[in-house]
N, C-alpha and C. Protein backbone atom coordinates (compact mmCIF):
# COMPACT_ATOMS: atom_id res chain seq x y z
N UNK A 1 71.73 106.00 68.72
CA UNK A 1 72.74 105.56 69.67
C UNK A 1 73.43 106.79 70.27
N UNK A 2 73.55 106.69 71.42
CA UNK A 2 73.80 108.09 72.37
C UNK A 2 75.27 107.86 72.31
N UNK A 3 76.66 109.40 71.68
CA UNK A 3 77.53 108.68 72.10
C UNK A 3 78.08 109.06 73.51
N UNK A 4 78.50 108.15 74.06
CA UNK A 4 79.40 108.10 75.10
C UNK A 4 81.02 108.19 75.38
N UNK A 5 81.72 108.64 74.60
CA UNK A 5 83.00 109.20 74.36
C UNK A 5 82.89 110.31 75.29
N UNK A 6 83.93 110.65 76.16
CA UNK A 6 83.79 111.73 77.08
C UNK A 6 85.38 112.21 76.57
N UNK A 7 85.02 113.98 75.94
CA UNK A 7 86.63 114.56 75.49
C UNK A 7 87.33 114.77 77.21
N UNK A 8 88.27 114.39 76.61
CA UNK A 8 89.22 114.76 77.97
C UNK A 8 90.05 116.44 77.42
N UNK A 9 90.04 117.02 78.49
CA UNK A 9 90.66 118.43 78.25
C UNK A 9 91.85 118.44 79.10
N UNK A 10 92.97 118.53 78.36
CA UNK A 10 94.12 118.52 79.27
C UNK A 10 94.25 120.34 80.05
N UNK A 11 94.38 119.96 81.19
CA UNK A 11 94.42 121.20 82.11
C UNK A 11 96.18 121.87 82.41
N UNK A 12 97.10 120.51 82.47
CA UNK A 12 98.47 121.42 82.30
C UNK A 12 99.35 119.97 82.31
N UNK A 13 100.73 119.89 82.19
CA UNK A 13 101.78 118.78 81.99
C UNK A 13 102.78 119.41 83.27
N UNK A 14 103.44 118.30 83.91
CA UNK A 14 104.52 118.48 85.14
C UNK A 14 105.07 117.71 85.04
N UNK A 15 106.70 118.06 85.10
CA UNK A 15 107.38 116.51 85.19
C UNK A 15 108.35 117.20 86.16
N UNK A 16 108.90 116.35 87.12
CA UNK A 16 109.19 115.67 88.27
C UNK A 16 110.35 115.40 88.00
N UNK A 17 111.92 116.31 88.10
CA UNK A 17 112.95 115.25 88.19
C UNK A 17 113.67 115.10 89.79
N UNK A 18 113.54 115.85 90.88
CA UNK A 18 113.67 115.66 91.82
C UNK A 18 112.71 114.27 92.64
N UNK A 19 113.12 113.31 92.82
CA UNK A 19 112.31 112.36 94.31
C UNK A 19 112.98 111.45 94.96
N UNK A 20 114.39 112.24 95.10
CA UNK A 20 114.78 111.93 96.44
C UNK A 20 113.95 111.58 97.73
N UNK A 21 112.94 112.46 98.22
CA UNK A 21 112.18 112.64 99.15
C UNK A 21 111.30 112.96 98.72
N UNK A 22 109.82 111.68 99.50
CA UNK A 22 108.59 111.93 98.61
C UNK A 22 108.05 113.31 98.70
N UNK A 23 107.54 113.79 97.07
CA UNK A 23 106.73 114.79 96.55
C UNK A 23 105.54 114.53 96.70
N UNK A 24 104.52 115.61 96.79
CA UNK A 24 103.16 115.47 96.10
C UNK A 24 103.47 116.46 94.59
N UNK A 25 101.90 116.29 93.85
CA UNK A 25 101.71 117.21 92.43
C UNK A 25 100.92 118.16 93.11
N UNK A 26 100.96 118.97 91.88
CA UNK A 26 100.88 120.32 91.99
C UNK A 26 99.57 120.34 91.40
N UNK A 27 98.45 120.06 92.09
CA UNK A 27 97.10 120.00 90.83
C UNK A 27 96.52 120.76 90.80
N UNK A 28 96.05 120.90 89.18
CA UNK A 28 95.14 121.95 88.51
C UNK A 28 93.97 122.19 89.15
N UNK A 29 93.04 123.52 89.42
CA UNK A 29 91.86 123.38 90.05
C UNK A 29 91.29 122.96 88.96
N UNK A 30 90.00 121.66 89.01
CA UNK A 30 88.81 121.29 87.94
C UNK A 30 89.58 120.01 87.61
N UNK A 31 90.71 119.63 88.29
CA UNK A 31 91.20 118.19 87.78
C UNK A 31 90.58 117.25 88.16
N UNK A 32 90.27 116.58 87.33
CA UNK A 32 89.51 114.65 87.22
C UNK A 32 89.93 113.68 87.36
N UNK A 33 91.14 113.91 86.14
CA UNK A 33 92.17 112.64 85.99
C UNK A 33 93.69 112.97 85.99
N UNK A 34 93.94 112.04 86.55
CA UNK A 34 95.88 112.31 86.07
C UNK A 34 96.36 111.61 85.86
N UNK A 35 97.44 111.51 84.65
CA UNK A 35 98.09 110.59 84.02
C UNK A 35 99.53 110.68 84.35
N UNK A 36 100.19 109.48 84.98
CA UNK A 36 101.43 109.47 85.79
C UNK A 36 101.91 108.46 85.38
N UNK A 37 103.22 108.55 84.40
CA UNK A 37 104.24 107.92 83.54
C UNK A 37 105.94 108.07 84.54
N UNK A 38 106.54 107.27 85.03
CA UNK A 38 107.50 107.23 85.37
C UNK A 38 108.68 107.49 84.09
N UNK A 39 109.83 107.81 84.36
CA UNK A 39 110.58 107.94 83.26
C UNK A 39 112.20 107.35 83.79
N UNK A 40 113.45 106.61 83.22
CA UNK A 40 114.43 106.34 83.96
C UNK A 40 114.57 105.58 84.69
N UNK A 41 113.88 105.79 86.05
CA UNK A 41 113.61 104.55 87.03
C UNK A 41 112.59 104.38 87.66
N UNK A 42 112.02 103.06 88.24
CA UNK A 42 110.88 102.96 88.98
C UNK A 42 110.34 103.85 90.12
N UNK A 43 109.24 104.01 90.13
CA UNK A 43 109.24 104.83 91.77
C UNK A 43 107.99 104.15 92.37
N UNK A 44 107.68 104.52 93.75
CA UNK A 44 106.49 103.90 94.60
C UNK A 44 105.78 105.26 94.84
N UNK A 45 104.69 104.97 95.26
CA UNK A 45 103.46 106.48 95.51
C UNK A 45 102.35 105.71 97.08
N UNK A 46 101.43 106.38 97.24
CA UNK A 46 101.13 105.94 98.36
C UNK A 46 99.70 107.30 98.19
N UNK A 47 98.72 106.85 98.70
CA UNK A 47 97.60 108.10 98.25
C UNK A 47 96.98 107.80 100.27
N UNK A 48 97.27 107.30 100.94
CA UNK A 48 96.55 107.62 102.36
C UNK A 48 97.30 108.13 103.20
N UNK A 49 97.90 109.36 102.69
CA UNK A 49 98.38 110.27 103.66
C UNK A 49 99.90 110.11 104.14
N UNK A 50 100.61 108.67 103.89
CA UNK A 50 101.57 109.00 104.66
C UNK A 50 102.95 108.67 103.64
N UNK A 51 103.93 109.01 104.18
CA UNK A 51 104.80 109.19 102.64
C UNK A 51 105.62 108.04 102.22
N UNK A 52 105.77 107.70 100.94
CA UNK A 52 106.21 106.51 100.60
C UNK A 52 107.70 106.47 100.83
N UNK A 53 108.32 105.28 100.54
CA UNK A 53 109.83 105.42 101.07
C UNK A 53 110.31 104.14 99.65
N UNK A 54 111.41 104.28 99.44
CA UNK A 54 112.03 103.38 98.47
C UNK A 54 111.65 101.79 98.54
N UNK A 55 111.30 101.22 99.27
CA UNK A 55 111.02 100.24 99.79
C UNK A 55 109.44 99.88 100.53
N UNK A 56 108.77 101.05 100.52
CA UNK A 56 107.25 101.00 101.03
C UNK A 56 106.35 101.91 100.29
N UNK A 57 105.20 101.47 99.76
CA UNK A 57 104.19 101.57 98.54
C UNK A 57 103.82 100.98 97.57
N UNK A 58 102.89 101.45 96.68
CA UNK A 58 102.74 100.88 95.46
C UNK A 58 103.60 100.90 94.42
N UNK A 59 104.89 99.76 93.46
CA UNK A 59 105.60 100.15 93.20
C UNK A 59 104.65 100.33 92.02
N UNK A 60 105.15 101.46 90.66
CA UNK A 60 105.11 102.01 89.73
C UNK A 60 106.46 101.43 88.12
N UNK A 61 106.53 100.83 87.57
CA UNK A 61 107.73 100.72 86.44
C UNK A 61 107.64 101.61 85.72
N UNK A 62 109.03 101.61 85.39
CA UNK A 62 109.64 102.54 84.26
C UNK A 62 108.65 102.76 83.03
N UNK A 63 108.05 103.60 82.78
CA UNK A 63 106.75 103.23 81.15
C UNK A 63 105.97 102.87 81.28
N UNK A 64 105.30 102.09 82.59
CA UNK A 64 103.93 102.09 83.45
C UNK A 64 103.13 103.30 83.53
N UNK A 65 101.60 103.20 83.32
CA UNK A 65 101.20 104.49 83.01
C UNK A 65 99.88 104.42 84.70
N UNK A 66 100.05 105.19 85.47
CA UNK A 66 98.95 105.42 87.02
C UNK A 66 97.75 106.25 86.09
N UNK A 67 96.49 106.03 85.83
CA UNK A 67 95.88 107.15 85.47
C UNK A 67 94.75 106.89 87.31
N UNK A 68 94.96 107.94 87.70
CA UNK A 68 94.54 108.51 89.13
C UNK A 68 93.12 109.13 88.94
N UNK A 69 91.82 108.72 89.60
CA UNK A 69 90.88 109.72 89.29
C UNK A 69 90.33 109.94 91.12
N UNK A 70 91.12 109.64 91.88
CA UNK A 70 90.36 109.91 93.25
C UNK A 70 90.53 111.00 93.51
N UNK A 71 89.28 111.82 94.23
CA UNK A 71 89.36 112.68 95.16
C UNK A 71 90.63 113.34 95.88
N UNK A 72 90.69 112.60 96.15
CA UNK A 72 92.20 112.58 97.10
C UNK A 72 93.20 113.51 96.24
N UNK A 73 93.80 113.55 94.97
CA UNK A 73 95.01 113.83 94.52
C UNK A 73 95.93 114.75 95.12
N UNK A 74 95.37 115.31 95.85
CA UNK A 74 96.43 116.61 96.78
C UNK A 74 97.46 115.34 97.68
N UNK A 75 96.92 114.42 98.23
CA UNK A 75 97.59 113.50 99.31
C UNK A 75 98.80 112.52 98.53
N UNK A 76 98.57 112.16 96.87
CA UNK A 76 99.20 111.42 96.37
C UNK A 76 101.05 111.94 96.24
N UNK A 77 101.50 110.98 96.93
CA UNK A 77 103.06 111.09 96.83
C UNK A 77 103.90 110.05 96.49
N UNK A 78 105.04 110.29 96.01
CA UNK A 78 105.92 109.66 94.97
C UNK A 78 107.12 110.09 95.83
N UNK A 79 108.10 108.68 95.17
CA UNK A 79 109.32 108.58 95.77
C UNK A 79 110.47 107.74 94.74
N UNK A 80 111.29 108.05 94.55
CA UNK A 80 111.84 107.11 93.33
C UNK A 80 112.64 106.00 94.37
N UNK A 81 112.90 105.15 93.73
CA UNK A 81 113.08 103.83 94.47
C UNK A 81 114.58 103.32 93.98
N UNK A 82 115.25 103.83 92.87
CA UNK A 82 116.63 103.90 92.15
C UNK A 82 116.76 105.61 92.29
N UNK A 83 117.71 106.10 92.30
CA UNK A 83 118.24 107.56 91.95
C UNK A 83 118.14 107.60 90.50
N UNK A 84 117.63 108.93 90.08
CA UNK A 84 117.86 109.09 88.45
C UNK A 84 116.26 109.08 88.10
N UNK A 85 114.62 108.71 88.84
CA UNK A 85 113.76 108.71 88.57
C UNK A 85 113.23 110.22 87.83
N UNK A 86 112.57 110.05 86.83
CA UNK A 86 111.63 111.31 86.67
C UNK A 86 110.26 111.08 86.44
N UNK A 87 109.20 111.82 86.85
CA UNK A 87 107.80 111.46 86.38
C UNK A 87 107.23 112.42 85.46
N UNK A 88 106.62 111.85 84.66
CA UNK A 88 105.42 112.57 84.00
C UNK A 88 104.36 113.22 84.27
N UNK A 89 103.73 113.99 84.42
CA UNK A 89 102.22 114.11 85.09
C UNK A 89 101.54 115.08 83.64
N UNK A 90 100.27 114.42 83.36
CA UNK A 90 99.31 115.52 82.97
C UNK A 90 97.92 115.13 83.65
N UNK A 91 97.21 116.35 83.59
CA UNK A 91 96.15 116.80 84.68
C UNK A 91 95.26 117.09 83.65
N UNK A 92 93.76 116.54 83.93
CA UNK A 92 92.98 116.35 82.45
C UNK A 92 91.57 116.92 83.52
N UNK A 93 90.67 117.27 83.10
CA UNK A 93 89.95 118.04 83.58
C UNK A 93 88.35 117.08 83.02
């Protein structure tokens, strides 16, 4: 039986307490996956380019976990939707 377990290698951790005004991350070169944990308060994100607003995107909850594997990740942006948001990010290779 062949196994199929693929190790994930974490490439670096970022957390986010500014999003007043949507951010993008800061990604690792060789990143695959990213794991995006809100912390405090909810926030929204938006990955086609244009920037999310408190009220427009995908919303995200507090302890909700985004694991992200598109292409795209340079475009992905975040916005907290209450004041007081922070995010998590680790970047897995």
């Amino acid at each position: 039986m062949q196994d199929r377990y693929q190790k994930e290698i974490a490439l670096g951790y970022q957390q986010i307490t500014v999003l007043t005004a949507a951010v993008g991350l800061t990604v690792p070169t060789g990143t695959r996956m990213i794991r995006i944990i809100p912390e405090s308060q909810a926030v929204r994100w938006r990955d086609d380019g244009t920037n999310p607003t408190a009220t427009v995107g995908q919303p995200l909850a507090v302890g909700a976990e985004l694991i992200y594997t598109a292409n795209a990740a340079g475009v992905l942006k975040f916005i907290e939707q209450t004041a007081g948001a922070k995010l998590n990010v680790t970047y897995y290779a």
